[in-house]
C-alpha atoms as a PDB file:
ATOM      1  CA  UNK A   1      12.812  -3.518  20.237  1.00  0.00           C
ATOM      2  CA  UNK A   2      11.453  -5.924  17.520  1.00  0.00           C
ATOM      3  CA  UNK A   3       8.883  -4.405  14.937  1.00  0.00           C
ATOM      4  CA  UNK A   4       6.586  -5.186  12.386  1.00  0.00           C
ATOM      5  CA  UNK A   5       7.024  -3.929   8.463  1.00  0.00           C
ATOM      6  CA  UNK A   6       3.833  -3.944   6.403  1.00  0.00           C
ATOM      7  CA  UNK A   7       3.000  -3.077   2.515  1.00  0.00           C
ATOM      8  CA  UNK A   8       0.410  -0.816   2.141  1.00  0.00           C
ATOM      9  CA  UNK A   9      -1.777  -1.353  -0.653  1.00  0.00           C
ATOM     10  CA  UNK A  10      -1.251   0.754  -3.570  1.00  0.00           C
ATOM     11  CA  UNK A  11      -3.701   0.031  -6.062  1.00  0.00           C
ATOM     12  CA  UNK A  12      -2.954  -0.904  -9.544  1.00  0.00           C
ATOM     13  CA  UNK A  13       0.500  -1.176  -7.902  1.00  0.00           C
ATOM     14  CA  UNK A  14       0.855  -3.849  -4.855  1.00  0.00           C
ATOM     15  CA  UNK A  15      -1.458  -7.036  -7.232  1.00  0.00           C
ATOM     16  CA  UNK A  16      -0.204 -10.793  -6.316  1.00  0.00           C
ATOM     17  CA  UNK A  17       2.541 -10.523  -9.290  1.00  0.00           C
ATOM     18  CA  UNK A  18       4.018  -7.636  -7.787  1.00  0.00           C
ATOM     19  CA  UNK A  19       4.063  -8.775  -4.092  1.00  0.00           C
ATOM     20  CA  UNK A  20       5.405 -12.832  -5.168  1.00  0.00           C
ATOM     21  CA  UNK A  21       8.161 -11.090  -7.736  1.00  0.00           C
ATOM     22  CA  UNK A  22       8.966  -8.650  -4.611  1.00  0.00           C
ATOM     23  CA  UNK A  23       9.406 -11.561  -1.977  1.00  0.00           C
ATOM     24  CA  UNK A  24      11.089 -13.672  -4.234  1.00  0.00           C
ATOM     25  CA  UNK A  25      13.704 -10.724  -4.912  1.00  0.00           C
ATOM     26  CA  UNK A  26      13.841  -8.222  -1.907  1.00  0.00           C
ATOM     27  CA  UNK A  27      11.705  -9.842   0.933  1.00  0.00           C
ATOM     28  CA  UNK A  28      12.029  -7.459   4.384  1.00  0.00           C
ATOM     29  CA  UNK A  29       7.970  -6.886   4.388  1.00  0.00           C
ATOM     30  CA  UNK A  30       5.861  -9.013   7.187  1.00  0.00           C
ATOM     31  CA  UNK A  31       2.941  -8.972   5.752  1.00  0.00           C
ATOM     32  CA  UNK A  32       1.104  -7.097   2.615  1.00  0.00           C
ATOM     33  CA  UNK A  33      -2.300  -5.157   2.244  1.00  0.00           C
ATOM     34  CA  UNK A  34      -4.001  -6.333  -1.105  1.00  0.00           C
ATOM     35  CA  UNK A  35      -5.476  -3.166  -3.090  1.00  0.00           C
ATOM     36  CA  UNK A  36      -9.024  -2.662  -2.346  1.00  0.00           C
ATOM     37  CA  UNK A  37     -12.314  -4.521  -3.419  1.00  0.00           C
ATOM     38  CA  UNK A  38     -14.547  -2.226  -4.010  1.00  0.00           C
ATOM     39  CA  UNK A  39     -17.930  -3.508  -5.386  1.00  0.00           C
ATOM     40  CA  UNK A  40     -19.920  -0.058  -6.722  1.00  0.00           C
ATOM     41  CA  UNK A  41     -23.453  -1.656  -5.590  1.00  0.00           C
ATOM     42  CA  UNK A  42     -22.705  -4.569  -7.466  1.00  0.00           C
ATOM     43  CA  UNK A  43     -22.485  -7.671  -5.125  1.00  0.00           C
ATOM     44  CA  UNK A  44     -20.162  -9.349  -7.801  1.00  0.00           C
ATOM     45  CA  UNK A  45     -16.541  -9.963  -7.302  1.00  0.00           C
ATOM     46  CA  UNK A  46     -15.085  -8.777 -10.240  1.00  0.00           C
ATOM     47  CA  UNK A  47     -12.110 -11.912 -11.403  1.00  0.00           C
ATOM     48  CA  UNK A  48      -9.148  -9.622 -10.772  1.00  0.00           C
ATOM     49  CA  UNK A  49     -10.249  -9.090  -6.955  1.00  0.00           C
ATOM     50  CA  UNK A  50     -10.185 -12.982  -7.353  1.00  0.00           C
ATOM     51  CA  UNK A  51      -6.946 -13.863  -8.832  1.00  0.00           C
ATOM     52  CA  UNK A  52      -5.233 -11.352  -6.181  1.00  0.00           C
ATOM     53  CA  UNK A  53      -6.943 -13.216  -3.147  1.00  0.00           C
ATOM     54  CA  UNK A  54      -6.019 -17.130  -4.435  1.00  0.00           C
ATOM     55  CA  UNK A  55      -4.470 -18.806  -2.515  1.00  0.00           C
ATOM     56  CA  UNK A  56      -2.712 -20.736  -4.531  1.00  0.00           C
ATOM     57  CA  UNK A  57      -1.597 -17.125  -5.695  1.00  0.00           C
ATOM     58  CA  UNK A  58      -0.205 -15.933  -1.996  1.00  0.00           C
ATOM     59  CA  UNK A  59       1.715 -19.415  -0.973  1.00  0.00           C
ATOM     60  CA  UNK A  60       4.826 -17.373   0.302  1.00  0.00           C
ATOM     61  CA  UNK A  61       3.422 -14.143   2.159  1.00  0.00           C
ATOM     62  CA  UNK A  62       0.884 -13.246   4.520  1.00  0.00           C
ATOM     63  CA  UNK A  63      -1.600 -11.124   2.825  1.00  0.00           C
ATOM     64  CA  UNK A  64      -4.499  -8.898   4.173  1.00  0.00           C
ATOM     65  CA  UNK A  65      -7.808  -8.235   2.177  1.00  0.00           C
ATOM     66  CA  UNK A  66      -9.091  -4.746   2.342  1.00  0.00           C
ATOM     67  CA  UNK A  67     -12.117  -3.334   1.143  1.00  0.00           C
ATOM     68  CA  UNK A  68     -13.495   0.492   0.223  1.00  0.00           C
ATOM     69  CA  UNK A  69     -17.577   0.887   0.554  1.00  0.00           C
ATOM     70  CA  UNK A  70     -19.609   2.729   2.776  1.00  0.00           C
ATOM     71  CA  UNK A  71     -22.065   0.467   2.489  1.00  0.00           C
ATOM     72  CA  UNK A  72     -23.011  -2.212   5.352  1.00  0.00           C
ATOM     73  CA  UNK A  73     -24.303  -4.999   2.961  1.00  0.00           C
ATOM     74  CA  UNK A  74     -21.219  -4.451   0.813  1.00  0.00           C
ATOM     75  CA  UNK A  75     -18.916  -4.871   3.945  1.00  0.00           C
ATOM     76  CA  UNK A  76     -20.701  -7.784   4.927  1.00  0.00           C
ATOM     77  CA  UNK A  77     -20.704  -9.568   1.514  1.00  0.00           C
ATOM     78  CA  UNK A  78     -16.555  -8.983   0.714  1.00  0.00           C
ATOM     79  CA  UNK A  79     -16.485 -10.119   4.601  1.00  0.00           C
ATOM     80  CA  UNK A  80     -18.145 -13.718   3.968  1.00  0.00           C
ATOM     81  CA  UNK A  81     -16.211 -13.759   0.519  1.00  0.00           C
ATOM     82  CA  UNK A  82     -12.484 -13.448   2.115  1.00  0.00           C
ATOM     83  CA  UNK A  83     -13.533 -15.393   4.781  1.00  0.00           C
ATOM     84  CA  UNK A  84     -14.915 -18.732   2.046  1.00  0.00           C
ATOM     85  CA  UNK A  85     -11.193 -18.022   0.762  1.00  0.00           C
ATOM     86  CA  UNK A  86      -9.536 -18.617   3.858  1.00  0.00           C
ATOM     87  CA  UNK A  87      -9.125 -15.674   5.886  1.00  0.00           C
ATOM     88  CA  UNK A  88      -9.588 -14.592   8.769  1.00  0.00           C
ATOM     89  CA  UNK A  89      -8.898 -10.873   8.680  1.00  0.00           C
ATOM     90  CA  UNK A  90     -10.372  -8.066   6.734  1.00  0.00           C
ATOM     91  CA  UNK A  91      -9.120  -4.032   6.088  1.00  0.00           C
ATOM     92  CA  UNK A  92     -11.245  -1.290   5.484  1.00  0.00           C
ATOM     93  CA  UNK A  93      -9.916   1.409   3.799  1.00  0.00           C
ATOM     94  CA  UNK A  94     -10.708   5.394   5.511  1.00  0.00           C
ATOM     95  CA  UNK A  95      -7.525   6.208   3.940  1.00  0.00           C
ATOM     96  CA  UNK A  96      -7.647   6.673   0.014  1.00  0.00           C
ATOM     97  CA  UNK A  97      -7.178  10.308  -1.031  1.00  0.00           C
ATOM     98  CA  UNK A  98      -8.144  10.120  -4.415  1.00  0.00           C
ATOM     99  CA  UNK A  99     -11.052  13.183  -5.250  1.00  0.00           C
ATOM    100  CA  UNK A 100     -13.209  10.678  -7.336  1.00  0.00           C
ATOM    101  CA  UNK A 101     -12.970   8.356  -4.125  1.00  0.00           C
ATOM    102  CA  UNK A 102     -13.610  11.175  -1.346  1.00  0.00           C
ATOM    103  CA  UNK A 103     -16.084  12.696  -3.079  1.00  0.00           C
ATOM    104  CA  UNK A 104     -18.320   9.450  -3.293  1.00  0.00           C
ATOM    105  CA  UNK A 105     -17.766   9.456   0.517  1.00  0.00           C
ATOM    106  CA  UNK A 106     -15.598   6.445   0.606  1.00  0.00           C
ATOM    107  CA  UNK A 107     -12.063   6.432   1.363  1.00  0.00           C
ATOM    108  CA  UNK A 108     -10.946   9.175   3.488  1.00  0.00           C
ATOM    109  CA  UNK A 109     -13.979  11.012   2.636  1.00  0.00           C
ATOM    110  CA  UNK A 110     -15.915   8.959   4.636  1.00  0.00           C
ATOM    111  CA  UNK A 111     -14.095   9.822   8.008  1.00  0.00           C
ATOM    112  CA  UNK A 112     -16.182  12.344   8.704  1.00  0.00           C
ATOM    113  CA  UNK A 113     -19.420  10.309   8.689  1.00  0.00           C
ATOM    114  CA  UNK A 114     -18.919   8.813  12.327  1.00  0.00           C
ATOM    115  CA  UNK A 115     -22.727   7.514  12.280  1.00  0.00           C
ATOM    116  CA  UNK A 116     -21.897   5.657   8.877  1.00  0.00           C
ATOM    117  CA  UNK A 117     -18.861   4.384  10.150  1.00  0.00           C
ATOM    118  CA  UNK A 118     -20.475   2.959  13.907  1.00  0.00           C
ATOM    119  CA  UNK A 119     -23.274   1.810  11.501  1.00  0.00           C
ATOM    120  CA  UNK A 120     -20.943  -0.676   9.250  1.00  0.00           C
ATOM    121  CA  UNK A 121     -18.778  -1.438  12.127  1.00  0.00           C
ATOM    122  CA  UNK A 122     -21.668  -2.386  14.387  1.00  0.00           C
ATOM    123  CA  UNK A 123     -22.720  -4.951  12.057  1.00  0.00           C
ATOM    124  CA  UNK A 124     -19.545  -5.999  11.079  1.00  0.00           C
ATOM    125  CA  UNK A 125     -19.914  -7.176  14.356  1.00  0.00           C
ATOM    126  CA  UNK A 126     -22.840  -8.388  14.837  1.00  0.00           C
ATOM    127  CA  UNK A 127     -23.350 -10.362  11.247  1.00  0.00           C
ATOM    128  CA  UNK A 128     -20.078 -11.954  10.623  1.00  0.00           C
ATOM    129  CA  UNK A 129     -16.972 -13.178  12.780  1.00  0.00           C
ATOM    130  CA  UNK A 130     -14.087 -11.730  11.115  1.00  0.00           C
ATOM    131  CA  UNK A 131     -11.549  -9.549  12.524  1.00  0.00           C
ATOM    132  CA  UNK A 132     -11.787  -5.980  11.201  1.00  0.00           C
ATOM    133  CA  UNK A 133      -8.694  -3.484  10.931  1.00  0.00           C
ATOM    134  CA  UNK A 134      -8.833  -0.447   9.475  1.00  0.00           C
ATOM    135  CA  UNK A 135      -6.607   1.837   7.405  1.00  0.00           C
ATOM    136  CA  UNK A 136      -7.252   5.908   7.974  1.00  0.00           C
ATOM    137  CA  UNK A 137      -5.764   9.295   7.454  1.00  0.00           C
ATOM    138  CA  UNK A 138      -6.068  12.165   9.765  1.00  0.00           C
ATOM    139  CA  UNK A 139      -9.074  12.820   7.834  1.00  0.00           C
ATOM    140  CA  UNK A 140     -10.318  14.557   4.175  1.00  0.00           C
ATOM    141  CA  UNK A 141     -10.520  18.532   4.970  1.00  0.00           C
ATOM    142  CA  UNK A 142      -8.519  18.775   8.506  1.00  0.00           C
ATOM    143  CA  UNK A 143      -6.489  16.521  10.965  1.00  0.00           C
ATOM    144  CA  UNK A 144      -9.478  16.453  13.634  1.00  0.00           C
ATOM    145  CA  UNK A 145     -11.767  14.260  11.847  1.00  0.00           C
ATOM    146  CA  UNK A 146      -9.964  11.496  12.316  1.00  0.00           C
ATOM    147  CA  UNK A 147     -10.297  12.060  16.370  1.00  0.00           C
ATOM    148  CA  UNK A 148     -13.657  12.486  15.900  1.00  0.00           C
ATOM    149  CA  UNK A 149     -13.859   8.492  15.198  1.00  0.00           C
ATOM    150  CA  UNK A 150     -11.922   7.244  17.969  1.00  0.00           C
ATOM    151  CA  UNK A 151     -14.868   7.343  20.387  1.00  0.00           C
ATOM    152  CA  UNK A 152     -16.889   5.346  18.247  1.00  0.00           C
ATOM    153  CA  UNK A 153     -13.964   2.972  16.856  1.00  0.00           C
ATOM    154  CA  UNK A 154     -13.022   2.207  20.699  1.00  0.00           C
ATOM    155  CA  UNK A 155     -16.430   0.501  20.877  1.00  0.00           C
ATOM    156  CA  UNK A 156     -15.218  -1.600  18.977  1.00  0.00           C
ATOM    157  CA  UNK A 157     -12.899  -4.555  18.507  1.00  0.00           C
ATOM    158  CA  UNK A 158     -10.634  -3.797  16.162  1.00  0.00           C
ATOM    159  CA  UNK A 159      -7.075  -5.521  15.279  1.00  0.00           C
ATOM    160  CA  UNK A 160      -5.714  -2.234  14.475  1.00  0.00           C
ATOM    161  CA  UNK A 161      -5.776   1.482  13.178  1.00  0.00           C
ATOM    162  CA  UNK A 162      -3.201   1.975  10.569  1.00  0.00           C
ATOM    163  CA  UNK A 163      -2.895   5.840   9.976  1.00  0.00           C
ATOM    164  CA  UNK A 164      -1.237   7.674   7.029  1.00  0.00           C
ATOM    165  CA  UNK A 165      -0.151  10.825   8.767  1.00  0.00           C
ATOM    166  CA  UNK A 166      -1.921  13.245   5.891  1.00  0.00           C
ATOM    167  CA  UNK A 167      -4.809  14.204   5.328  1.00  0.00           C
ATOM    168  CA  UNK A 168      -6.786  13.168   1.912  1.00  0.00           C
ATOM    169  CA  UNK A 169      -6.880  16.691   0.692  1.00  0.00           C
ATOM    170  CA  UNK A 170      -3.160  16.610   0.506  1.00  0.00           C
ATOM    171  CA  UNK A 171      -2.890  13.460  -1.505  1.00  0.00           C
ATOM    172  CA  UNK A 172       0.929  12.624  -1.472  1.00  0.00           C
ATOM    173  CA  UNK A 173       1.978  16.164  -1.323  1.00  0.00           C
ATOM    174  CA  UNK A 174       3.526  18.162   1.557  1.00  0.00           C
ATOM    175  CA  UNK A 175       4.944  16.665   4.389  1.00  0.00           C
ATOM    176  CA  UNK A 176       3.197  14.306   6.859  1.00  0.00           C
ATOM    177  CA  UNK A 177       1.858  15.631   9.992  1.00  0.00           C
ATOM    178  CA  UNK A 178       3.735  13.942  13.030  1.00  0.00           C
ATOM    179  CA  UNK A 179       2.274  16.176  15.879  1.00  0.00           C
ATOM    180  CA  UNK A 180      -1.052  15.053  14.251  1.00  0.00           C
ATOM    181  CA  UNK A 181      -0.654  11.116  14.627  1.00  0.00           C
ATOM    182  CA  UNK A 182       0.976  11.776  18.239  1.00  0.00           C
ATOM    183  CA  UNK A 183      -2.671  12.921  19.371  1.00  0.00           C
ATOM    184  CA  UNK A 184      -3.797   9.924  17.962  1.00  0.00           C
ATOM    185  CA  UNK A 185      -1.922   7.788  20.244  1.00  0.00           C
ATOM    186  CA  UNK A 186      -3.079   9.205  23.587  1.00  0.00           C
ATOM    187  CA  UNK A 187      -6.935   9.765  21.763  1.00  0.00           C
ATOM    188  CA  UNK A 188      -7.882   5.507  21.067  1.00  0.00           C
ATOM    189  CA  UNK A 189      -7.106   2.496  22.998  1.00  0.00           C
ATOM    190  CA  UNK A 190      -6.353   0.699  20.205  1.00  0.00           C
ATOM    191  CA  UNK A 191      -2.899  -0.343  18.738  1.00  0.00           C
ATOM    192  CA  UNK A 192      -1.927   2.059  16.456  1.00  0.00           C
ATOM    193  CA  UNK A 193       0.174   1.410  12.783  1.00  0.00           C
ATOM    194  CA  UNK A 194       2.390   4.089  11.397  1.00  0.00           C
ATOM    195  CA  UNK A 195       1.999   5.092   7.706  1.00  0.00           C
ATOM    196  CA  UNK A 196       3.854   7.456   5.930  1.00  0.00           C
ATOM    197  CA  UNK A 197       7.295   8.965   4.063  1.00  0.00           C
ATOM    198  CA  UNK A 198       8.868   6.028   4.842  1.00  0.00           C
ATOM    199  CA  UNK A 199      11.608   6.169   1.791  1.00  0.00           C
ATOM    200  CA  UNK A 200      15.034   5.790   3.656  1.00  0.00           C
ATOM    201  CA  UNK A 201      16.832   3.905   6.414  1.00  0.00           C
ATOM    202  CA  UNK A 202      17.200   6.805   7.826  1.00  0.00           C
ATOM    203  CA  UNK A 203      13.529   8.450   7.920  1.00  0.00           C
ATOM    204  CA  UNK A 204      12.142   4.930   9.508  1.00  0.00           C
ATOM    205  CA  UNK A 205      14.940   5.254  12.350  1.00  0.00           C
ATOM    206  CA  UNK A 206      13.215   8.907  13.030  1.00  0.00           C
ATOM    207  CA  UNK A 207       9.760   7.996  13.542  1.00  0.00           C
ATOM    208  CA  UNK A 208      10.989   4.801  15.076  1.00  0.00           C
ATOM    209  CA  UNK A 209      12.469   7.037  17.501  1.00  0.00           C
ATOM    210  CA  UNK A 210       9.742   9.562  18.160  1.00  0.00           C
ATOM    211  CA  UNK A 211       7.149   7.162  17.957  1.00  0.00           C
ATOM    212  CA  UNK A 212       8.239   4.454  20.391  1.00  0.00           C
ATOM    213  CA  UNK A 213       5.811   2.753  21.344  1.00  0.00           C
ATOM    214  CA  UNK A 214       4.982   1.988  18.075  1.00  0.00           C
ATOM    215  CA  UNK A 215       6.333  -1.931  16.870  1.00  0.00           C
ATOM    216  CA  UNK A 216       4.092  -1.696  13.292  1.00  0.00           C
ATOM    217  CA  UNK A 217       5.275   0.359  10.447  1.00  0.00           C
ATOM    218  CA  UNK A 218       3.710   0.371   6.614  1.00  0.00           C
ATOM    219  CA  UNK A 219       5.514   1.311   3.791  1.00  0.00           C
ATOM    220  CA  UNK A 220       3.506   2.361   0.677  1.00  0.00           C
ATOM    221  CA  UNK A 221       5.435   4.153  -2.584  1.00  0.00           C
ATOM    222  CA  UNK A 222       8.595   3.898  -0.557  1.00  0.00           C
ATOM    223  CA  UNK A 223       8.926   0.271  -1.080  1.00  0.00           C
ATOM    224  CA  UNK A 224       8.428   0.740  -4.897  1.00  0.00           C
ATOM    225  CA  UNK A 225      10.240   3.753  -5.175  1.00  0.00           C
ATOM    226  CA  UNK A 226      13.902   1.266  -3.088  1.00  0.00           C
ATOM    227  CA  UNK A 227      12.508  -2.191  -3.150  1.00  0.00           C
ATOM    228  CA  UNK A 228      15.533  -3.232  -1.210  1.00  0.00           C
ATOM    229  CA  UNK A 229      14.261  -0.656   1.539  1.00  0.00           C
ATOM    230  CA  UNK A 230      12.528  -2.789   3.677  1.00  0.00           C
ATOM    231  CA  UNK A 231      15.180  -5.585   3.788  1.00  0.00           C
ATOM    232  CA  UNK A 232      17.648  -2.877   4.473  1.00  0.00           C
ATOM    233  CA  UNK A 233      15.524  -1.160   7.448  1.00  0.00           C
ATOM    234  CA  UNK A 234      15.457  -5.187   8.616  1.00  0.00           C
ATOM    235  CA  UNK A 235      19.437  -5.230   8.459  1.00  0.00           C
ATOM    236  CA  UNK A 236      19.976  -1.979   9.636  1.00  0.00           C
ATOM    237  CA  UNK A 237      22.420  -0.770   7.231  1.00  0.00           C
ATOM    238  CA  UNK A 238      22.572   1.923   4.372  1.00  0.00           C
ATOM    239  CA  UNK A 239      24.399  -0.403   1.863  1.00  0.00           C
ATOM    240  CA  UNK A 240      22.940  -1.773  -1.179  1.00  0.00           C
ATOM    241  CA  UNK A 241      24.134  -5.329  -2.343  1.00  0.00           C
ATOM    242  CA  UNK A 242      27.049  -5.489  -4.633  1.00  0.00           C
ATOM    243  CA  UNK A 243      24.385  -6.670  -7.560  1.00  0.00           C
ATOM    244  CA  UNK A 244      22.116  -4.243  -6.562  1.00  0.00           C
ATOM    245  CA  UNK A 245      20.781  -3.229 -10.349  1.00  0.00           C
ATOM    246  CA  UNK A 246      21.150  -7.290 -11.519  1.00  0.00           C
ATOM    247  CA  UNK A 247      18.725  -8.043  -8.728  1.00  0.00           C
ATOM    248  CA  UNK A 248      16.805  -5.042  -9.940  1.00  0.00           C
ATOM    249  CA  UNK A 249      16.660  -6.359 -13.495  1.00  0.00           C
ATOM    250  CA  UNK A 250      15.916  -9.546 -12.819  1.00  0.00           C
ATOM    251  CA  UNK A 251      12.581  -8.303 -10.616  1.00  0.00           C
ATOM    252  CA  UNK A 252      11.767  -5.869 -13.288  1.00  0.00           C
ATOM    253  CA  UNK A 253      11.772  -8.355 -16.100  1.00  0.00           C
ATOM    254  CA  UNK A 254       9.940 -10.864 -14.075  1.00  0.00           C
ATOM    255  CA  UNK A 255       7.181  -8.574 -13.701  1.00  0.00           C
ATOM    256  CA  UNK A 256       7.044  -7.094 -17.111  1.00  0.00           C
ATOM    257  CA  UNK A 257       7.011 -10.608 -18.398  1.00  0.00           C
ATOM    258  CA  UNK A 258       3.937 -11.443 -16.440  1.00  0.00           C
ATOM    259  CA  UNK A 259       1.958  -7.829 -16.673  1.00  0.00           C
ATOM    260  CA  UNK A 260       2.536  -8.640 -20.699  1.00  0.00           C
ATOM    261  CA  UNK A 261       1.233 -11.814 -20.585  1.00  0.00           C
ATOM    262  CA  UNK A 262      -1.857 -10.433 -18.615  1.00  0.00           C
ATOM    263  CA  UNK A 263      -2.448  -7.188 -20.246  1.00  0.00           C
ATOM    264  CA  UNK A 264      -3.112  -7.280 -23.801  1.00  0.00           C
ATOM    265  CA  UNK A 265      -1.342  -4.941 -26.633  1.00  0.00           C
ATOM    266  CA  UNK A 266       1.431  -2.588 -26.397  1.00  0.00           C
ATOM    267  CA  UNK A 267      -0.142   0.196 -24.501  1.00  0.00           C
ATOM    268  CA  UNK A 268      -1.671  -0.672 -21.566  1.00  0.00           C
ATOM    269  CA  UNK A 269       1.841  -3.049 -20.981  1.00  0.00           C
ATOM    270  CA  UNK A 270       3.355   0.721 -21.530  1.00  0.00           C
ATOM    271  CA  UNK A 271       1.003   2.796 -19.331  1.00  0.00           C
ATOM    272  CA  UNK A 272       1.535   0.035 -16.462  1.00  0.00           C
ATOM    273  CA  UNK A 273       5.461   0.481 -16.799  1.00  0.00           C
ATOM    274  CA  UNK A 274       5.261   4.009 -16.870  1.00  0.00           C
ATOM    275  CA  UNK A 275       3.335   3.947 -13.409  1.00  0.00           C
ATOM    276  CA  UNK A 276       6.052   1.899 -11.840  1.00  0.00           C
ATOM    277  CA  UNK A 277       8.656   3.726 -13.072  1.00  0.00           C
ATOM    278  CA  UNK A 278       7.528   7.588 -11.665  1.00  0.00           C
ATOM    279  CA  UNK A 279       8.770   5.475  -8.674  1.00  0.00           C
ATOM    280  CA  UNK A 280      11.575   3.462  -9.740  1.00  0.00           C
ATOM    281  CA  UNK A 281      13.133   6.191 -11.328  1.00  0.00           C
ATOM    282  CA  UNK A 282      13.175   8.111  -7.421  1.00  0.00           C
ATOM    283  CA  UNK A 283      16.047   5.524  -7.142  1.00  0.00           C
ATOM    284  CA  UNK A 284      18.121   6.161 -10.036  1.00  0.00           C
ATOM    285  CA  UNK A 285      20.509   8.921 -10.115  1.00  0.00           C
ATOM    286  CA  UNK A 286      18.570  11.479 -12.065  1.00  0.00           C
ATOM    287  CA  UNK A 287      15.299  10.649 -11.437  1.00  0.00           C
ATOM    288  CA  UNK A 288      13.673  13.389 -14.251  1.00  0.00           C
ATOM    289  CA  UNK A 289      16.109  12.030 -16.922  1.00  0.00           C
ATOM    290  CA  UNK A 290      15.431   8.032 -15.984  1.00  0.00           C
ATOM    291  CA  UNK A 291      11.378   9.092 -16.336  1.00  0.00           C
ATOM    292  CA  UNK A 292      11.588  11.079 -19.317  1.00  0.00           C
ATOM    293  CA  UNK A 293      13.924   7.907 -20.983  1.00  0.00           C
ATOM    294  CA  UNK A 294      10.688   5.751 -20.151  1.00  0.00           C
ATOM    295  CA  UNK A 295       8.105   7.812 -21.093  1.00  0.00           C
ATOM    296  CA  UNK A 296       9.623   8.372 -24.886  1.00  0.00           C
ATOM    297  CA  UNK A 297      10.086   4.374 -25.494  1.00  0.00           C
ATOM    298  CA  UNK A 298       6.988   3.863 -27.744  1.00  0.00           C
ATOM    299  CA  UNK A 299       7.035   0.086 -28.385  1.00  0.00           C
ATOM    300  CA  UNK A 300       8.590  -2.784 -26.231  1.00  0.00           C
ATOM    301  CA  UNK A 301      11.683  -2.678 -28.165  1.00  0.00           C
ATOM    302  CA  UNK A 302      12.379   1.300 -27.737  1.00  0.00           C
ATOM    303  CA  UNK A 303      11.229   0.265 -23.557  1.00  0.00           C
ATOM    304  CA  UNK A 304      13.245  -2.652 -23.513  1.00  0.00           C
ATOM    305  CA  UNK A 305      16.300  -0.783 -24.922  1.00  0.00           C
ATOM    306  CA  UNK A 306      15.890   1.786 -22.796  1.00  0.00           C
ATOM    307  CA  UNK A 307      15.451  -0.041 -19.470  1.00  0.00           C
ATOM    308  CA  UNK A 308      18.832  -1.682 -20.408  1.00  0.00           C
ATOM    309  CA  UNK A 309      20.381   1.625 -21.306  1.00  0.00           C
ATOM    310  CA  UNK A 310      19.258   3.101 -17.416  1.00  0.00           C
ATOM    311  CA  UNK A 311      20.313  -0.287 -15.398  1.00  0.00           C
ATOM    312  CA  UNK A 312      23.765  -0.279 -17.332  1.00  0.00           C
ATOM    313  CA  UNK A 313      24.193   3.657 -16.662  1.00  0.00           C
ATOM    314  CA  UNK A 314      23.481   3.104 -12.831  1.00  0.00           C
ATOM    315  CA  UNK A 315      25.995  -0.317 -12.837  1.00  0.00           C
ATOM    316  CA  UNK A 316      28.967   1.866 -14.156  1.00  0.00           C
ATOM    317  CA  UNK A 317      28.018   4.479 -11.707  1.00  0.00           C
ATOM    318  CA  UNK A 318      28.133   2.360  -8.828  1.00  0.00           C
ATOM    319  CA  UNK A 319      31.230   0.824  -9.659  1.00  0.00           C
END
C-alpha cells in the first residue's frame, strides 16, 4: 500500500530555511506543515509569518499554512491572507501542548471548547472558501476530549484530522496512546493522519501495521532528531548512506550559514543551534556527551570546532 509522509510543524524548528536545506539534502517528506501564525488580537502579519509563506521561498515542496487562535475573525483574516499568497489550504492547530498555549485556550487547550470550535469552523465555512484541516491531540487533561469534537467536526468539511496520539498535558513525555487514536478511527468520518514517536524504520512499520487503514503519517522531532528517516522509511531499509555524516555536515552548515545571516550576534545564532542539536545529538552515539559538547562552545569558533570534533568522531565510528 502507497502512503503519504508529512512534516509536522515544529515551531522555531520546521521555518522555510530548514524545510529547502532538508529537501535539498534528505528529501522523503510529501509535504510540510509551516509553524503556526498566530496573531494575539493583532490583525497584522508579523514579516517572519511572511518570509516562511513566499513563494518564491517554497519553489521545491508543497507546504501547508497553519494557524493557532480561537478567535473567528482571526481565522478568517490568516484564511484570506494564505489564500492572496496562493493557497488553497489552511491548518488549524488543536494540537500544541505548550502550558502558556493551553492555558490561553488555544492549542490543545482549546479541544475542550466544542461550541468555540463549531463556532470558528462554521464560519470558516460560511465566510471564506478555503479548505480547512486540522491538527489535534487526544485532548489537554484526558484522551476523551478529543471524541467529544468529532460530532461537531463531522459537520463539517474538513480535508483531514491529523492526531498526535498524546494528550497536551503530557507534552512529549511518556509514550503515545495507540488504543486512544484507534477509537478515533471508528468515532469521525473523516480521514484520519497519524502523528506521533515516529523516530525509526522500524516504529513507522508498527503503526503502519496496526493502523492500516491509515495511508498519511507525520513526522515531527523524529525527522530532526534522523533527517535521513523519512527517505529511509520511503526506501524501506535500515542503512544509512556511506556519507552519511558528509551529507549531515553539509545540511548543518547550510543552515547555520543562513540562521547567522538572519539572526544577529553570537547568542541567539547559539541558542538556535543548541535547540537543534537536543535533537541531532539523539542520532549520535552518545547523545548526553554530543549535547553537553554543544552546549559548552561559547563563541562560533569553540561551536564550529566542536561540531567538527562530533561529525569526525561519528565518521571513524562508522567506518
Amino acid at each position: 500500500m502507497g502512503f503519504t509522509l508529512l512534516s509536522s510543524p515544529l515551531q522555531g524548528f520546521t521555518d522555510f530555511r530548514f524545510r529547502n536545506a532538508f529537501q535539498h539534502y534528505f528529501g522523503g517528506i510529501d509535504t510540510f506543515y509551516s509553524p503556526y501564525i498566530r496573531l494575539n488580537g493583532k490583525f497584522k502579519i508579523k514579516t517572519s509569518y511572511q518570509n516562511d509563506l513566499l513563494q518564491e521561498n517554497n519553489t521545491t515542496l508543497e507546504v501547508i499554512p497553519q494557524i493557532i487562535t480561537n478567535d473567528a475573525e482571526e481565522f478568517l483574516f490568516v484564511a484570506k491572507y494564505v489564500q492572496s499568497l496562493g493557497y488553497k489550504e489552511l491548518n488549524w492547530n488543536l494540537g500544541c501542548p505548550y502550558p502558556m498555549v493551553a492555558k490561553s485556550r488555544m492549542g490543545s487547550g482549546l479541544i475542550c471548547d466544542s461550541q468555540k470550535i463549531d463556532n470558528i469552523l462554521e464560519r470558516a465555512h460560511k465566510e471564506t472558501d478555503i479548505l480547512v484541516s486540522m491538527k489535534m491531540r487526544m485532548g489537554y487533561e484526558n484522551a476523551e476530549e478529543i471524541l467529544e469534537t468529532f460530532p461537531i467536526l463531522d459537520q463539517y468539511p474538513l480535508k483531514n484530522i491529523a492526531i498526535h496520539a498524546r494528550i497536551g498535558k503530557q507534552l512529549y513525555k511518556g509514550p503515545v496512546d495507540l488504543d486512544a487514536f484507534e477509537r478515533c478511527i471508528t468515532s469521525t468520518k473523516h480521514k484520519l493522519y497519524y502523528n506521533g514517536d515516529i523516530t525509526s524504520v522500524e516504529s513507522f512499520k508498527n503503526m503502519q501495521a496496526r493502523f492500516q487503514s491509515l495511508d498519511h503519517f507525520m513526522i515531527g522531532r523524529g525527522l530532526i532528531a534522523d533527517p535521513f528517516l523519512p527517505q529511509m522509511i520511503k526506501n524501506d531499509t535500515t542503512e544509512y548512506p556511506k556519507d552519511r555524516w558528509d551529507i549531515f555536515e553539509e545540511f548543518h552548515n547550510t543552515i547555520y550559514k543562513q540562521y547567522d545571516d538572519y539572526l544577529s550576534g553570537p547568542t541567539p545564532i547559539k541558542m538556535k543551534m543548541l535547540g537543534f542539536w537536543e535533537l541531532f545529538a539523539q542520532s549520535c552515539s552518545n547523545p548526553q556527551k554530543t549535547y553537553k559538547a554543544i552546549k559548552k562552545a561559547t563563541n562560533p569558533f569553540k561551536y564550529k570546532n566542536a561540531v567538527s570534533t562530533i561529525l569526525n568522531n561519528e565518521r571513524k565510528l562508522s567506518n
